[in-house]
Protein backbone atom coordinates (compact mmCIF):
# COMPACT_ATOMS: atom_id res chain seq x y z
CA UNK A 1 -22.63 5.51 -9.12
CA UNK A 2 -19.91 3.69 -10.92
CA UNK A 3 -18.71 0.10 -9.32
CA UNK A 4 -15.44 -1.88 -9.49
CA UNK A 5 -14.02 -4.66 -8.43
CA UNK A 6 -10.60 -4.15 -6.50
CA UNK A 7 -7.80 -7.52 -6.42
CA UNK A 8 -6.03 -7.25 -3.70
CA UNK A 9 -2.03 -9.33 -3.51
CA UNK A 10 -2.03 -11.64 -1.06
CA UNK A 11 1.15 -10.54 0.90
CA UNK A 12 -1.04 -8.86 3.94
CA UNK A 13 -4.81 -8.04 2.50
CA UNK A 14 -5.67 -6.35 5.71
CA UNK A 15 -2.61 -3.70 4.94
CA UNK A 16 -3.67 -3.77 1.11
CA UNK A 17 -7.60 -2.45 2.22
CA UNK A 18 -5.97 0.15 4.57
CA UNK A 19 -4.15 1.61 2.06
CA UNK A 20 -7.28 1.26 -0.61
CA UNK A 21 -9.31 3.31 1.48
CA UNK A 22 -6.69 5.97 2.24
CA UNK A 23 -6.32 6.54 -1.60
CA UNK A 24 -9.67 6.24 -2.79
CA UNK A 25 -11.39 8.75 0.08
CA UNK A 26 -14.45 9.67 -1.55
CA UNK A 27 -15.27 6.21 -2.65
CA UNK A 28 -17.14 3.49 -0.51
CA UNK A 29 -15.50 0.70 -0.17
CA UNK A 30 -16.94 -2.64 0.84
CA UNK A 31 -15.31 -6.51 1.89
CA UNK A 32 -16.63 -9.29 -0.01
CA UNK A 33 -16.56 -13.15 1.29
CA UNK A 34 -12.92 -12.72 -0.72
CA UNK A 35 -10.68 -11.78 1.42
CA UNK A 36 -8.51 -10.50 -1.82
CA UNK A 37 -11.85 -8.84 -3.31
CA UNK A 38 -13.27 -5.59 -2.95
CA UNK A 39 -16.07 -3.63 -3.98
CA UNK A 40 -15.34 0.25 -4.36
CA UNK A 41 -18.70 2.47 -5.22
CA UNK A 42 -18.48 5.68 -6.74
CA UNK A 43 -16.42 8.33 -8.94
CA UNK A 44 -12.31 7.58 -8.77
CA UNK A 45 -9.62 8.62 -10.17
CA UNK A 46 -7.96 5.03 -11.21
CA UNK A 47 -4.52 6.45 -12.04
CA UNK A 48 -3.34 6.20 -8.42
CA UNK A 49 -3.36 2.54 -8.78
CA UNK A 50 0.08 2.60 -10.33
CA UNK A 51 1.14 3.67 -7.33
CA UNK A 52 -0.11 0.82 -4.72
CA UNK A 53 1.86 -1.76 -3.29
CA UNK A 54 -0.78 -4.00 -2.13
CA UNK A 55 -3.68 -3.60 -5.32
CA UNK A 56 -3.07 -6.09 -8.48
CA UNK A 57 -5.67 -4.47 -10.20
CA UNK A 58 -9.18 -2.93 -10.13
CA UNK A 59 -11.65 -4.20 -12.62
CA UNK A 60 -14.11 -1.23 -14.43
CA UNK A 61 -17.05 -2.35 -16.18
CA UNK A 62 -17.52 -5.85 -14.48
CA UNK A 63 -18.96 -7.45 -12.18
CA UNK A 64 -18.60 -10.34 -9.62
CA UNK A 65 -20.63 -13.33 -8.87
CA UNK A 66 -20.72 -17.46 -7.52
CA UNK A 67 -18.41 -19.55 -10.12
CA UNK A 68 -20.48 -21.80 -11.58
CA UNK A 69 -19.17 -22.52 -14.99
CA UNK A 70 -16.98 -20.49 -18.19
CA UNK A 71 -20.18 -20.77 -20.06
CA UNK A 72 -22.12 -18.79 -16.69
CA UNK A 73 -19.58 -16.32 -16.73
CA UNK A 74 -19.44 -15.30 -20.33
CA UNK A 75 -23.27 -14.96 -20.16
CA UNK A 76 -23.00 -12.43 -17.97
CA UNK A 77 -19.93 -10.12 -19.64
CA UNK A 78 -20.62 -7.30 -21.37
CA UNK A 79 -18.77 -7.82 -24.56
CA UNK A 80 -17.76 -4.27 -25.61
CA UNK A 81 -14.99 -4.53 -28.41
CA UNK A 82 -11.87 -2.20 -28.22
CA UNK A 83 -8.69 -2.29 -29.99
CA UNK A 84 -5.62 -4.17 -29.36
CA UNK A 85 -6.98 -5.97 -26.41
CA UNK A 86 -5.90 -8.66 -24.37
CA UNK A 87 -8.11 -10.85 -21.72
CA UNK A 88 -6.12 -12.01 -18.90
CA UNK A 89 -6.98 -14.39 -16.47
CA UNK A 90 -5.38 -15.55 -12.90
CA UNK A 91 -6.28 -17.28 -9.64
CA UNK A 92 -6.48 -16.62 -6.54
CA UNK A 93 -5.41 -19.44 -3.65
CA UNK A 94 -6.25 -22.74 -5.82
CA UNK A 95 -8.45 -24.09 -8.25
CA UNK A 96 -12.43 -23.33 -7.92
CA UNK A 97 -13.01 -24.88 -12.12
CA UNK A 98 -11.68 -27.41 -13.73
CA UNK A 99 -10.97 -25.23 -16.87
CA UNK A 100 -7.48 -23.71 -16.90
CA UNK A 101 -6.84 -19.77 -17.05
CA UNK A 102 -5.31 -20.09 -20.16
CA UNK A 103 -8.54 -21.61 -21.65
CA UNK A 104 -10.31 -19.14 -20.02
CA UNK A 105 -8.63 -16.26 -21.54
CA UNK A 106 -8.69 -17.88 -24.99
CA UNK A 107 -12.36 -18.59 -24.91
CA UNK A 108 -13.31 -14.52 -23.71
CA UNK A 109 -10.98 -12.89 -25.76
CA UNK A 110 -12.77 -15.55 -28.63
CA UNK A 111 -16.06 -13.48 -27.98
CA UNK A 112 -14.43 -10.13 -27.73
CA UNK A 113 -12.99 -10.74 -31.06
CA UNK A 114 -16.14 -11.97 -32.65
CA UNK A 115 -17.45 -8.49 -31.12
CA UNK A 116 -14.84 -6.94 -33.67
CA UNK A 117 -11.98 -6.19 -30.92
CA UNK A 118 -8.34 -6.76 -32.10
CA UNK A 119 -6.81 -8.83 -30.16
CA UNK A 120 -2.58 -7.77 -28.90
CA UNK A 121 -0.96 -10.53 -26.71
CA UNK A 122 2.35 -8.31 -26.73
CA UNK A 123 1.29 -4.77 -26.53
CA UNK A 124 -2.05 -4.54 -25.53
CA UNK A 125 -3.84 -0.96 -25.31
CA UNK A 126 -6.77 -1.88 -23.30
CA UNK A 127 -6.63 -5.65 -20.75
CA UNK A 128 -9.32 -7.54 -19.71
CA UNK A 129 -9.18 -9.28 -16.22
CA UNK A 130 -10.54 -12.10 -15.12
CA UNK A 131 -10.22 -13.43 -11.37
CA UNK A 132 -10.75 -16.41 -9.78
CA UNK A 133 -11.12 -16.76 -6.19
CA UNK A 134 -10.94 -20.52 -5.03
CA UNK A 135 -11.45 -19.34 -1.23
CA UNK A 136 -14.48 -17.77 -2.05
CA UNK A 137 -15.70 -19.49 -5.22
CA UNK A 138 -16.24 -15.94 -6.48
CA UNK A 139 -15.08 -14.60 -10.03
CA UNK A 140 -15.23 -11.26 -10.68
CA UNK A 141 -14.01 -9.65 -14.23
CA UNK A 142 -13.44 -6.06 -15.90
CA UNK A 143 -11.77 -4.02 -18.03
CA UNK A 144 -8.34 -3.71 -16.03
CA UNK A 145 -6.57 -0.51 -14.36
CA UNK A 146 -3.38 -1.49 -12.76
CA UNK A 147 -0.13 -4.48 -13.86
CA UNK A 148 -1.97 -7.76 -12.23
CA UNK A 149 -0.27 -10.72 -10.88
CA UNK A 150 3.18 -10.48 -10.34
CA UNK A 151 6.53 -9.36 -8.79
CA UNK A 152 5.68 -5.55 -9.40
CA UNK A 153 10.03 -5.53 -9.87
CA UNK A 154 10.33 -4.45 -5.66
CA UNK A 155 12.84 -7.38 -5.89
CA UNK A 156 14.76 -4.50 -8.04
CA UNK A 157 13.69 -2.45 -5.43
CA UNK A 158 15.07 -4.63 -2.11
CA UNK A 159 16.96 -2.22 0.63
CA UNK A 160 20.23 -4.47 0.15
CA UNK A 161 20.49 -3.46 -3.52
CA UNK A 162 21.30 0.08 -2.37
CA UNK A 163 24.36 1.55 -1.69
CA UNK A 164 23.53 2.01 1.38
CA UNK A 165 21.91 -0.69 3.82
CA UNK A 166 20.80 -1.31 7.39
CA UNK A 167 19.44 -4.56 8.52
CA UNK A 168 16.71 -2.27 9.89
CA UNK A 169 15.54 -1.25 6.34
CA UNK A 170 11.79 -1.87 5.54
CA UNK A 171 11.20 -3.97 2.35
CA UNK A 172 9.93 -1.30 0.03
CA UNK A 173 6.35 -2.47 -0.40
CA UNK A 174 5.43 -2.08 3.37
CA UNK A 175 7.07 1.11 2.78
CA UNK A 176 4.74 2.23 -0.46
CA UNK A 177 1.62 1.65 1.52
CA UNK A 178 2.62 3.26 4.73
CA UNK A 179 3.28 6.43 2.90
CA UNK A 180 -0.19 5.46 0.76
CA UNK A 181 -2.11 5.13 3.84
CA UNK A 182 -0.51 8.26 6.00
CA UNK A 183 -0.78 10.86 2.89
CA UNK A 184 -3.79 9.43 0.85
CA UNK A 185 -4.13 11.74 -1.96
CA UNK A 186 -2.48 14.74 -0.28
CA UNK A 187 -0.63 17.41 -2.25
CA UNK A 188 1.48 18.58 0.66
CA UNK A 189 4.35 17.35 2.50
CA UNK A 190 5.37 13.61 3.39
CA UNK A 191 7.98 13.94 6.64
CA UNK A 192 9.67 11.32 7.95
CA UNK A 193 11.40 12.53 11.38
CA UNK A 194 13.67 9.35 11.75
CA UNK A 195 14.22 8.67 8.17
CA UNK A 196 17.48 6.51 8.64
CA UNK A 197 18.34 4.74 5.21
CA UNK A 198 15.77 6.80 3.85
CA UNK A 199 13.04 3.57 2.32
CA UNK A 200 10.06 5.33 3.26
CA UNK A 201 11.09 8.52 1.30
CA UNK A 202 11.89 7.22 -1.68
CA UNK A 203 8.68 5.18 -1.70
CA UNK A 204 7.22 8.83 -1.07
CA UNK A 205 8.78 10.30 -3.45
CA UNK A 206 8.38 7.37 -6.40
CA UNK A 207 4.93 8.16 -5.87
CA UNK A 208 5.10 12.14 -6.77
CA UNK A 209 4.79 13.62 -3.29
CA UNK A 210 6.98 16.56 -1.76
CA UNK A 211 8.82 14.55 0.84
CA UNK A 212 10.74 16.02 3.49
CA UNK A 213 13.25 13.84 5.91
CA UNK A 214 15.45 14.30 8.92
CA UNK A 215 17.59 12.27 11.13
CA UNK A 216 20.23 13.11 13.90
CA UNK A 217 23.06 10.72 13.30
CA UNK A 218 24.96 12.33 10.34
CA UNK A 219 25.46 8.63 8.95
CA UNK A 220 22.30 8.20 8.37
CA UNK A 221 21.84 11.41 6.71
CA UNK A 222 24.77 11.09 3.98
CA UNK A 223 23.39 7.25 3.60
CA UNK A 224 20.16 8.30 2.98
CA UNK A 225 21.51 10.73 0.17
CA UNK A 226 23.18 8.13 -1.72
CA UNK A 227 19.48 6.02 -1.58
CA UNK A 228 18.04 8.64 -2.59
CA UNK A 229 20.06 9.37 -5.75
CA UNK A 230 20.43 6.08 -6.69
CA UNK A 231 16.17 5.73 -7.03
CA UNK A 232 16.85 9.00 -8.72
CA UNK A 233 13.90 10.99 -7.01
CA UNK A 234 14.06 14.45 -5.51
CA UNK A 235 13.73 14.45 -1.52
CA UNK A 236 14.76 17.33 0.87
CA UNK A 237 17.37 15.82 4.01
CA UNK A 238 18.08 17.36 6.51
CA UNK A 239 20.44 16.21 9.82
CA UNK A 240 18.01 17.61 12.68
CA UNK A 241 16.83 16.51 16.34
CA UNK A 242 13.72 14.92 15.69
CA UNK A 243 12.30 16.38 19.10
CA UNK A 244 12.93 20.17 18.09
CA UNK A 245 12.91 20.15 14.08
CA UNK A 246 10.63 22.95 12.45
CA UNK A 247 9.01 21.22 9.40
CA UNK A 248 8.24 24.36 7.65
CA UNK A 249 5.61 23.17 5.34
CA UNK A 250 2.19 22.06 4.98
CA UNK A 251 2.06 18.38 6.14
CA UNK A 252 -0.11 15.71 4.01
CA UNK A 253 0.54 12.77 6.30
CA UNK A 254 3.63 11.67 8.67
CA UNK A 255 5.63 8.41 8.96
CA UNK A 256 7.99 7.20 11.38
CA UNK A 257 9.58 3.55 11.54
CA UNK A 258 12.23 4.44 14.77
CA UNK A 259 15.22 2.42 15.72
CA UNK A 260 14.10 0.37 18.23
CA UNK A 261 16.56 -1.50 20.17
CA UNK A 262 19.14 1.53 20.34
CA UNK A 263 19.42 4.97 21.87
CA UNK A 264 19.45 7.17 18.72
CA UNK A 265 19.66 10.77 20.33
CA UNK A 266 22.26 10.69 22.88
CA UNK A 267 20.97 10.12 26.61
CA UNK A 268 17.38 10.31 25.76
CA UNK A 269 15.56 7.16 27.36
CA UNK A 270 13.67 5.58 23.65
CA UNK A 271 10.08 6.14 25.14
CA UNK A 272 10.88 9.77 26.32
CA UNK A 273 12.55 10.74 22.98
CA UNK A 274 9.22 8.91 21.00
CA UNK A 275 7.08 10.85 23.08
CA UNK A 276 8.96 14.45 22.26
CA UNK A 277 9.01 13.70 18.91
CA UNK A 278 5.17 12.78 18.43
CA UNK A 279 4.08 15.83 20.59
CA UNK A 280 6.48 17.96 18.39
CA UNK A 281 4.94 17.11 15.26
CA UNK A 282 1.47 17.26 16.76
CA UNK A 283 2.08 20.88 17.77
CA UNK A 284 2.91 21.24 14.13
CA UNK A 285 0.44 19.79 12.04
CA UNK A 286 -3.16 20.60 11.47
CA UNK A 287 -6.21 18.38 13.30
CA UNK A 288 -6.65 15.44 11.40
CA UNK A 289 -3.55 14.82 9.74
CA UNK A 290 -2.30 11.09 9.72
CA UNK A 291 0.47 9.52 10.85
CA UNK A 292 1.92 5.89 10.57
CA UNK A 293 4.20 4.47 12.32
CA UNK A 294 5.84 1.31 12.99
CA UNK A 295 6.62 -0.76 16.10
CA UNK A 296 7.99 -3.80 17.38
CA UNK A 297 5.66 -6.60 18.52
CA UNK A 298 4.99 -10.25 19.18
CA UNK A 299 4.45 -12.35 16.03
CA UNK A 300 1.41 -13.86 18.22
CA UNK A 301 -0.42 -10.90 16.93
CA UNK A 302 -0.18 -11.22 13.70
CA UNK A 303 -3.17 -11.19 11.52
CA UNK A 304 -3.14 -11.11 8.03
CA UNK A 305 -6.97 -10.40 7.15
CA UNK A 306 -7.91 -7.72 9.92
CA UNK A 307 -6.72 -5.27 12.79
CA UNK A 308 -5.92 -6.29 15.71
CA UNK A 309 -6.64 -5.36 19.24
CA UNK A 310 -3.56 -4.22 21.76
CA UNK A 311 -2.92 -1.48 23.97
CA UNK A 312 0.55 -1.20 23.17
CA UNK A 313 1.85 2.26 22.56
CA UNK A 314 -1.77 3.94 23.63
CA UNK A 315 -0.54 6.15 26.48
CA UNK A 316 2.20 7.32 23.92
CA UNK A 317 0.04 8.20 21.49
CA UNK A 318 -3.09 9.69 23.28
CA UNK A 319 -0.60 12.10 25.75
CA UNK A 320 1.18 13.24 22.64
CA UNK A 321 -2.29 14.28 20.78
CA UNK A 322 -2.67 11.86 18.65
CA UNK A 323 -5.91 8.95 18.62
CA UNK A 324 -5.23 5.82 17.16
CA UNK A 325 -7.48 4.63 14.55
CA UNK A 326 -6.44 0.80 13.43
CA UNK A 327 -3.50 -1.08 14.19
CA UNK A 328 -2.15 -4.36 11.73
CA UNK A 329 0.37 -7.09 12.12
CA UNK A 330 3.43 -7.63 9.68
CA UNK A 331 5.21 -10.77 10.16
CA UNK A 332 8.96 -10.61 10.25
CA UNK A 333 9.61 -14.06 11.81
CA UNK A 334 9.05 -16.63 14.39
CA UNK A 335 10.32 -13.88 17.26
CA UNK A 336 9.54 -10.26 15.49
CA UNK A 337 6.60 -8.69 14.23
CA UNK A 338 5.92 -5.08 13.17
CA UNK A 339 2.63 -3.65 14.03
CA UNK A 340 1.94 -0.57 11.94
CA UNK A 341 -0.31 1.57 13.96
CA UNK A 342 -2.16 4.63 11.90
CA UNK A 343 -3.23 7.69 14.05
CA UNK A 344 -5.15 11.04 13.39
CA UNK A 345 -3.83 14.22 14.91
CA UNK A 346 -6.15 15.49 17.93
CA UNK A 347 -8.30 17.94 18.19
């Protein structure tokens, strides 16, 4: 069975493995004593990393191990030469060696070019990664799938860059992996019930997915079609009561960040018109189908490495069909957190 090494940002890890798993399904995936490190066993299809908000890279044809020393580690790579290569190497928290990345990368990509690899700083074919975990004191290295360290250009991105913007606007990465982790490697359907400025279907629909949104106030509707042409991707809107809507189509996953704080559908009390809409999706979709959404909570919950344990929201969910499976904690500041709670349709 083939092995990698998956490097996770550091933004929320615990968010970053949920959405690993839900997009590599039929691999196993496994925690290290790196919080930012994974191991994934068995056959995947790597291209999907492109698409992941909360991955830097995964490393093919590697390994991981105890820093010890940059002679220890080059003892134990596999120098394969390809062409038009470039080694790259970054950290993770702060400094477990005393030798700097950039000597590091120099001294590997030394060897790989002895091995008879050309070696492309500017327009490299085929990267090299190199990690090093200071929390951990673990390094792991491989041949790289995915951009690495850095912005990933969601500043670009940012919900107050389009021409049409609500305060209540998710920041697009938490919006890539709750579509990610609701839809997985579906073919069918991404709905969004509530869609508003329309973040999560545009991060839906960046990522290839049929996506498919609705919302009642007309506002929102004509906002979200001005998003949604200016990321220049090809979503269906409709205006539509999210309590009564017909979706129509085969569903690969659902996701619903509501308005909290406001009455969106006319007299409905907010709990009563949550409640209609989950049960009216549930009597839509098939058994097993995932859905995401996203709640208000207290920032006293968050918890950027794991799930975390509340009741909230489990009547809501269990007498509308649905069983929650994890819940995490996003920080929005010192009074506001979002807890994104993923749940499987019912049997």
């Amino acid at each position: 069975m083939a092995e990698a090494i998956i490097a996770l940002r550091g933004w929320h890890p615990a968010v970053s493995r949920a959405e690993v798993i839900a997009m590599f399904p039929d691999s196993s995936i496994e925690r290290t004593q790196g919080r930012r490190l994974l191991k994934m066993i068995g056959e995947a299809d790597y291209s999907v990393t492109e698409f992941l908000s909360g991955t830097e890279a995964i490393l093919t044809g590697g390994g991981i191990a105890d820093w010890h020393s940059l002679s220890s580690l080059m003892e134990k790579i596999d120098f394969v030469a390809k062409p038009d290569m470039k080694v790259e190497c970054w950290r993770h928290g702060g400094k477990i060696a005393n030798t700097s990345t950039q000597k590091i990368s120099q001294n590997i990509g030394g060897l790989f070019n002895e091995a008879g690899a050309t070696i492309d700083l500017e327009n490299p074919q085929h990267r090299f990664g190199v990690v090093l975990d200071a929390e951990s004191g673990l390094v792991a290295w491989g041949w790289m799938e995915g951009d690495g360290p850095g912005s990933q250009g969601w500043s670009a991105m940012r919900a107050n860059n389009r021409p049409f913007f609500k305060p209540i606007s998710l920041e697009p990465r938490l919006a890539r992996a709750v579509v990610n982790i609701a839809a997985g490697t579906g073919q069918n359907y991404v709905v969004d019930p509530m869609c508003g400025t329309g973040g999560l279907l545009i991060e839906s629909a960046l990522c290839n997915r049929p996506t498919f949104g609705i919302d009642v106030d007309p506002e929102m509707v004509e906002g979200a079609k001005k998003n949604i042409e200016w990321a220049g991707v090809d979503v269906e809107i409709q205006r539509a009561d999210a309590t009564t809507f017909q979706i129509g189509e085969e569903v690969s996953g659902v996701v619903l960040d509501p308005p909290y704080g406001r009455n969106s559908q006319g007299t409905l009390d907010h709990d009563v018109l949550l409640s209609r809409t989950l049960k009216n999706i549930r009597n839509q979709v098939k058994t097993g189908c995932r859905f995401v959404m996203i709640m208000p909570t207290s920032p006293e919950l968050v918890d950027l490495d794991e799930e975390i344990k509340t009741d909230e929201f489990l009547e809501l969910f269990e007498d509308s069909g649905w069983v929650i499976n994890s819940r995490f904690c996003i920080p929005i500041h010192s009074s506001l957190a979002r807890q994104l709670i993923i749940a499987t349709a019912d049997k």
